[in-house]
C-alpha atoms as a PDB file:
ATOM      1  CA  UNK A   1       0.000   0.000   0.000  1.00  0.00           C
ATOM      2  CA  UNK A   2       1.581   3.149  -0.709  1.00  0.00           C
ATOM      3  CA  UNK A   3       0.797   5.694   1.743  1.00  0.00           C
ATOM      4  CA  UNK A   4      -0.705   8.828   0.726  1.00  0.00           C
ATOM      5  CA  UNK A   5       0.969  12.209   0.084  1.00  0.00           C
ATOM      6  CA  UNK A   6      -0.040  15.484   0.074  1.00  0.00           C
ATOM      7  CA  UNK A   7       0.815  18.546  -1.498  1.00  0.00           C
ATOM      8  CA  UNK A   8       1.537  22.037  -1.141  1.00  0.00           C
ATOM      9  CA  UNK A   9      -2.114  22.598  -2.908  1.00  0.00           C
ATOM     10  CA  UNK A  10      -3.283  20.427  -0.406  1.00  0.00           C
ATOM     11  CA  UNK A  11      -2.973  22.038   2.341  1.00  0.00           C
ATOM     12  CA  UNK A  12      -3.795  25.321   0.949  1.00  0.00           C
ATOM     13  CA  UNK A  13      -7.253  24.141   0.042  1.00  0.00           C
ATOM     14  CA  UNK A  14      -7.562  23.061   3.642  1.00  0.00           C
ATOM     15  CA  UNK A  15      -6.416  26.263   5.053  1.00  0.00           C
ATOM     16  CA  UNK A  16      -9.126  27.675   2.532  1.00  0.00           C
ATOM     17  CA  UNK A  17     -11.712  25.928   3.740  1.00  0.00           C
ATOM     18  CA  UNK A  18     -11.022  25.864   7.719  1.00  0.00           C
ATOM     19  CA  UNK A  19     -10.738  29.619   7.097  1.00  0.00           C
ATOM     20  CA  UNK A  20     -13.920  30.283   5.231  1.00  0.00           C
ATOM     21  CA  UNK A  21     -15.992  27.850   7.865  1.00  0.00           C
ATOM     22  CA  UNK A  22     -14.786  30.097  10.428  1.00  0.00           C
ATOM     23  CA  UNK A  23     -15.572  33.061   8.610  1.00  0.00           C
ATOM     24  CA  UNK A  24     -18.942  32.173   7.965  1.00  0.00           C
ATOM     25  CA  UNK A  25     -18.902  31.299  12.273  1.00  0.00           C
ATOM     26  CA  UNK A  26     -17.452  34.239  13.211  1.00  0.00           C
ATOM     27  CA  UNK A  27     -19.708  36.437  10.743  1.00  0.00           C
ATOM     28  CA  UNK A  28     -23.303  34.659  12.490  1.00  0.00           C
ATOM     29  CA  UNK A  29     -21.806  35.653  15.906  1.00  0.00           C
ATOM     30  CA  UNK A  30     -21.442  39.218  15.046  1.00  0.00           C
ATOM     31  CA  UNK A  31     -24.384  39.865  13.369  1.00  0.00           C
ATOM     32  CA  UNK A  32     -26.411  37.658  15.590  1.00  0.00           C
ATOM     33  CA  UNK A  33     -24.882  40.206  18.493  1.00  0.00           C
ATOM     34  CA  UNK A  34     -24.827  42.955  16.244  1.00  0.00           C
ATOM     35  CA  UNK A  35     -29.247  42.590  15.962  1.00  0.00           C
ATOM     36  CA  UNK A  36     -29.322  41.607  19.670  1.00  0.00           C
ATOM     37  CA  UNK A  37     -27.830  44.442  20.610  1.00  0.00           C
ATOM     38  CA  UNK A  38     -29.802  46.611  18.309  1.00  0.00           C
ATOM     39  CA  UNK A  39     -33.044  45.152  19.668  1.00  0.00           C
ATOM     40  CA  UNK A  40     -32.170  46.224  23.216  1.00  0.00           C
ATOM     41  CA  UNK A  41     -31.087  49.953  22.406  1.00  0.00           C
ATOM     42  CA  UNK A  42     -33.207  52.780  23.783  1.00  0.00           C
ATOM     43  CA  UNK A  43     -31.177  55.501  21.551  1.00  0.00           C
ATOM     44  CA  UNK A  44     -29.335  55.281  18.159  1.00  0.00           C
ATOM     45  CA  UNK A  45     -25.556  56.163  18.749  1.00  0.00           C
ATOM     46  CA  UNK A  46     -22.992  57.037  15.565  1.00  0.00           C
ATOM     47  CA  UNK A  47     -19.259  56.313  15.766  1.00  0.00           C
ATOM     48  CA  UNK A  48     -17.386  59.373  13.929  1.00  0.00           C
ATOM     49  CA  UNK A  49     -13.738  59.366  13.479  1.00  0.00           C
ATOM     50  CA  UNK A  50     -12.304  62.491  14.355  1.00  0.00           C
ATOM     51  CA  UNK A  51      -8.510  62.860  14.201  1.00  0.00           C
ATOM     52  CA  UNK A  52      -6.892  59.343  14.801  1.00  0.00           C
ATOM     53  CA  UNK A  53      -9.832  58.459  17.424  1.00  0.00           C
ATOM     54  CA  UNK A  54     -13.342  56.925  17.650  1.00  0.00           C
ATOM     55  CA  UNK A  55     -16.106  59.685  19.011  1.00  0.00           C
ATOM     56  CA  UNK A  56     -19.126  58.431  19.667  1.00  0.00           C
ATOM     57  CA  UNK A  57     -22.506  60.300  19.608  1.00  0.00           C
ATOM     58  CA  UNK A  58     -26.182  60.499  20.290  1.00  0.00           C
ATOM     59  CA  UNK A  59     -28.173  60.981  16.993  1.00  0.00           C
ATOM     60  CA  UNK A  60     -31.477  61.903  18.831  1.00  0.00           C
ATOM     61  CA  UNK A  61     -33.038  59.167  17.455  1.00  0.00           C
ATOM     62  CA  UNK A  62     -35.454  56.874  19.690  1.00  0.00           C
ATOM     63  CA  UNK A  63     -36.455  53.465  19.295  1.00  0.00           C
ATOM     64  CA  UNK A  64     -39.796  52.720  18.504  1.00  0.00           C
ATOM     65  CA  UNK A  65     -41.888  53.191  21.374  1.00  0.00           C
ATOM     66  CA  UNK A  66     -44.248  50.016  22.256  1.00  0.00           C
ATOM     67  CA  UNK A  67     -47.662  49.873  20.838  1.00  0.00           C
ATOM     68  CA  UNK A  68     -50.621  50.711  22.853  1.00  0.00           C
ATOM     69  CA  UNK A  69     -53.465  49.063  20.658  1.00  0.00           C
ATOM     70  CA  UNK A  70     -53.952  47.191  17.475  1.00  0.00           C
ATOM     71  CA  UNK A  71     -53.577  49.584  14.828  1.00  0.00           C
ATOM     72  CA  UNK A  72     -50.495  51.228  16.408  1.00  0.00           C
ATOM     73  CA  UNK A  73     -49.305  47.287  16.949  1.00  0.00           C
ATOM     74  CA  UNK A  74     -49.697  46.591  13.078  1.00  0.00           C
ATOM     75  CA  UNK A  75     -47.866  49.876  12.276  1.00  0.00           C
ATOM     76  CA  UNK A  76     -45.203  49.328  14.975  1.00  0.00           C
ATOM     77  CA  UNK A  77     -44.786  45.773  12.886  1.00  0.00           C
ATOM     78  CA  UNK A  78     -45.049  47.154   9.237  1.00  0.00           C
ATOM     79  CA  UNK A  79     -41.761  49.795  10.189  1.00  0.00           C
ATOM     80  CA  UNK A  80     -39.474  47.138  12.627  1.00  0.00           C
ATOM     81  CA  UNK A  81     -39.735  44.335  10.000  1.00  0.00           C
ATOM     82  CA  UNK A  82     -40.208  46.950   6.826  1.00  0.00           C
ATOM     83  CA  UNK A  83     -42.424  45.840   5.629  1.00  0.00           C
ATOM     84  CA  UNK A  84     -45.699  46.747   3.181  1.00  0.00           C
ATOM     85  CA  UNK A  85     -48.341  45.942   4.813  1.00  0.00           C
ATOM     86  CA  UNK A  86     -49.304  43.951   8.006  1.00  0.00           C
ATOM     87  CA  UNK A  87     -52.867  42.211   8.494  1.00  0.00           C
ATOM     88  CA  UNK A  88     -53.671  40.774  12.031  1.00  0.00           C
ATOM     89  CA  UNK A  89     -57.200  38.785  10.897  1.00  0.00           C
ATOM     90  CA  UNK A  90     -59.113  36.261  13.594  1.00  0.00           C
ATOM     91  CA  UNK A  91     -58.594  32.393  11.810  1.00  0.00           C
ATOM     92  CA  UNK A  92     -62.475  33.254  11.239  1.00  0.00           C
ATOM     93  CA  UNK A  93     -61.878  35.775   8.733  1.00  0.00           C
ATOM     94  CA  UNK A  94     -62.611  38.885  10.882  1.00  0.00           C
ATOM     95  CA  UNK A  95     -60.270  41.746  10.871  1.00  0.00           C
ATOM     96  CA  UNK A  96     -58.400  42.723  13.849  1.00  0.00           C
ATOM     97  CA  UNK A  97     -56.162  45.933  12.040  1.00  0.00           C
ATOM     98  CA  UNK A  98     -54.686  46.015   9.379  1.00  0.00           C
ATOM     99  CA  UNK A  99     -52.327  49.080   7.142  1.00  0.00           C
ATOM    100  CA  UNK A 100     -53.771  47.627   4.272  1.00  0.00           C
ATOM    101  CA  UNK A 101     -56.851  49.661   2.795  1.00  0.00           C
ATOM    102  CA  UNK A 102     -58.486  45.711   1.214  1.00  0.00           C
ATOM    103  CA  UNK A 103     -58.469  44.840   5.488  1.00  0.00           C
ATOM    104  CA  UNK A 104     -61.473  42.707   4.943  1.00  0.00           C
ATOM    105  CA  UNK A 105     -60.657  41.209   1.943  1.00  0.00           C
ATOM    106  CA  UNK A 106     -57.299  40.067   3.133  1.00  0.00           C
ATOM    107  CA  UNK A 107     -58.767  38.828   6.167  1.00  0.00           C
ATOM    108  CA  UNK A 108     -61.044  36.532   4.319  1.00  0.00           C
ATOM    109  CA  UNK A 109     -58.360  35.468   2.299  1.00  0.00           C
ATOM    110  CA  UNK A 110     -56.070  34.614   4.377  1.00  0.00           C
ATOM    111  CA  UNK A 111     -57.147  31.766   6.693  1.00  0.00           C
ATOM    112  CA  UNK A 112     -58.500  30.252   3.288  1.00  0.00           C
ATOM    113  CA  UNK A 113     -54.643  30.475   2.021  1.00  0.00           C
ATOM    114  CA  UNK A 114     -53.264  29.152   5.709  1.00  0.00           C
ATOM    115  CA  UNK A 115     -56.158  26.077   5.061  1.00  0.00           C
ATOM    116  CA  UNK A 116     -55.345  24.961   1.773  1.00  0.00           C
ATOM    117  CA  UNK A 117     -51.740  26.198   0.877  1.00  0.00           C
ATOM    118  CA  UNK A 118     -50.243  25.399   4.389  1.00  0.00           C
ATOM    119  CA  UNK A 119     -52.203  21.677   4.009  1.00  0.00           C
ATOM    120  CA  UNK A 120     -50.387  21.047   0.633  1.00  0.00           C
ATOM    121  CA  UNK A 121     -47.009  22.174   2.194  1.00  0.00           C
ATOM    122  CA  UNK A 122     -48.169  20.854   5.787  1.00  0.00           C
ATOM    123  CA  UNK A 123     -46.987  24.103   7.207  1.00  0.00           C
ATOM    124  CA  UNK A 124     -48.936  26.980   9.452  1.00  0.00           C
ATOM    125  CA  UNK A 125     -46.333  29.328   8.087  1.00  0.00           C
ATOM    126  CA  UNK A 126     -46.520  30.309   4.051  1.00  0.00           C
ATOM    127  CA  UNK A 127     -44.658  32.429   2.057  1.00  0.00           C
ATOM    128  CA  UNK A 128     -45.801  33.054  -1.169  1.00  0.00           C
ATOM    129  CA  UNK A 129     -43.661  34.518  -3.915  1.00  0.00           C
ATOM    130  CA  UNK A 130     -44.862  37.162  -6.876  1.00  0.00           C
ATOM    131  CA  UNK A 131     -42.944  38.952  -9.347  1.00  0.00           C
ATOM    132  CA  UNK A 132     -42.432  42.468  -7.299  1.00  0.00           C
ATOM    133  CA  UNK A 133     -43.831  41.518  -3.712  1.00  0.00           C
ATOM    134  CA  UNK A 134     -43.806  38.688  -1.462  1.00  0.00           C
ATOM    135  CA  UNK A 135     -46.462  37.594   1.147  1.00  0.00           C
ATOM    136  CA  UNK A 136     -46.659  35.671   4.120  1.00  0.00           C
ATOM    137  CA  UNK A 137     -49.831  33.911   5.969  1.00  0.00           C
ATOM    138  CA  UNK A 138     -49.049  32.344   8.908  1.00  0.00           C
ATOM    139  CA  UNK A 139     -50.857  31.413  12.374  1.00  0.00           C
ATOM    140  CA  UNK A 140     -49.959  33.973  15.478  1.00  0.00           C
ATOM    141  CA  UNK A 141     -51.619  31.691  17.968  1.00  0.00           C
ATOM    142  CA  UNK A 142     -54.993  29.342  18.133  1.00  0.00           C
ATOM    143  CA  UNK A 143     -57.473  33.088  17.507  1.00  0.00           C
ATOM    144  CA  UNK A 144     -54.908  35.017  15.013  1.00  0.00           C
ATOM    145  CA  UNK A 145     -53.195  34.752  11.675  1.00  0.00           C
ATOM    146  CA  UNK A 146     -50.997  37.425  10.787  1.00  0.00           C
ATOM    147  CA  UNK A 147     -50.274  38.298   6.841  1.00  0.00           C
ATOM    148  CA  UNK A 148     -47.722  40.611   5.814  1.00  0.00           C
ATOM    149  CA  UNK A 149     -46.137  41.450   2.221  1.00  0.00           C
ATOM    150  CA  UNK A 150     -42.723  42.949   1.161  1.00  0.00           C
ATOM    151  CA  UNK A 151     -41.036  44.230  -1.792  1.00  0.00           C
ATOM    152  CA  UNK A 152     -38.186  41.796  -0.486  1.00  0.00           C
ATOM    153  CA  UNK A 153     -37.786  38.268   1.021  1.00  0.00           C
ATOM    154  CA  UNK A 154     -39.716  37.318   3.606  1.00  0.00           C
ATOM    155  CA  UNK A 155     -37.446  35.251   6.014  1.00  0.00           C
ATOM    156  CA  UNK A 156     -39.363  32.397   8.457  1.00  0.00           C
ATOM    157  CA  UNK A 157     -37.021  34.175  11.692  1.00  0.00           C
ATOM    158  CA  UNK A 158     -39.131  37.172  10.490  1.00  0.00           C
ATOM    159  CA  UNK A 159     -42.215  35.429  10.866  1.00  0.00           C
ATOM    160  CA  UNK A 160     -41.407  33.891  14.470  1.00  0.00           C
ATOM    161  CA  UNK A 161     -40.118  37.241  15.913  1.00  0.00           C
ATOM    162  CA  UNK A 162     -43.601  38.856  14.693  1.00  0.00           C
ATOM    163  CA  UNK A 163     -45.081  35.695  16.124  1.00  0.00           C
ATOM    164  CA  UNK A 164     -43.103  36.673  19.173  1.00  0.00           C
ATOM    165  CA  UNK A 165     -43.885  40.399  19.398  1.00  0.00           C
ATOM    166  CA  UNK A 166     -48.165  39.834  18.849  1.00  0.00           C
ATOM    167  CA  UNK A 167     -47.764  37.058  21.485  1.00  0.00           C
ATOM    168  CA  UNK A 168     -46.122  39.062  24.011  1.00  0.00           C
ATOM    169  CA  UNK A 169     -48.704  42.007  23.289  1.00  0.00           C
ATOM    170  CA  UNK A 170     -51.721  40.154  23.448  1.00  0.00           C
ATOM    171  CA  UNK A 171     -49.888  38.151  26.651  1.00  0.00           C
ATOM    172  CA  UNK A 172     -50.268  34.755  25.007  1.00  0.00           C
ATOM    173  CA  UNK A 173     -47.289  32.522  26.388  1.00  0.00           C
ATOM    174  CA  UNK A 174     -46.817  29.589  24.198  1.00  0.00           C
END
């Protein structure tokens, strides 16, 4: 048996790779922190350079401030999560608010979608694709489905930290 030998080239493509896994590693831990972080901050700071050193500053600008009712909640959701339009409907069709001026129609809609889309995909979370938008029906809890569209991907972490954030208004623990 002749034992195996490896090259210069070898080990460069191992260096490659060990170096790009921990890149990818090391790029999840800071933005995961970075969005933490940013979730938790009650003012927007800047970091100017000035000279050789790092100053950093208060813009003035305030978080979003907690949402007091249902149509502030669905606007508070539509700017976090930037989003078009967000539609919290009852699973019986109803409207609960909505920034969409079809409210009712999209309410109808949408357990309808959640029923027969999510049973072909066996999934109470859908995201359905168009040209220039993309939409999302998904269940909030046993009484509410939420529906939201976006000029952009929808992402499922999206959906679960709106899940998250209608939960903890309504005061549903799951």
């Amino acid at each position: 048996m002749v034992p195996l030998k490896l090259v210069a080239t070898d080990y460069d493509t191992i260096i490659m790779i060990v170096l790009g896994l921990l890149g990818v590693v090391v790029g999840y831990a800071v933005t995961r922190y970075a969005t933490k972080s940013k979730e938790k901050d009650t003012e927007s700071y800047k970091i100017v350079m000035s000279g050789k050193k790092k100053d950093i500053i208060n813009t003035g600008e305030k978080e979003m401030v907690e949402p007091s009712d249902f149509n502030e909640l669905v606007n508070y959701l539509k700017n976090k999560y930037i989003l078009s339009e967000v539609t919290l409907a009852t699973t019986d069709g109803f409207p609960i608010a909505s920034t969409s001026q079809d409210a009712e129609i999209i309410s109808a809609l949408a357990p309808e979608i959640l029923k027969r889309v999510g049973k072909i995909v066996e999934s109470k979370e859908v995201v359905i694709s168009g040209r220039d938008f993309k939409l999302g029906v998904f269940e909030i809890n046993e009484d509410v489905i939420g529906f939201i569209k976006a000029n952009r991907d929808i992402h499922f972490i999206e959906i679960d930290r709106i899940k998250e954030d209608v939960n903890r208004f309504m005061g549903v623990t799951s």
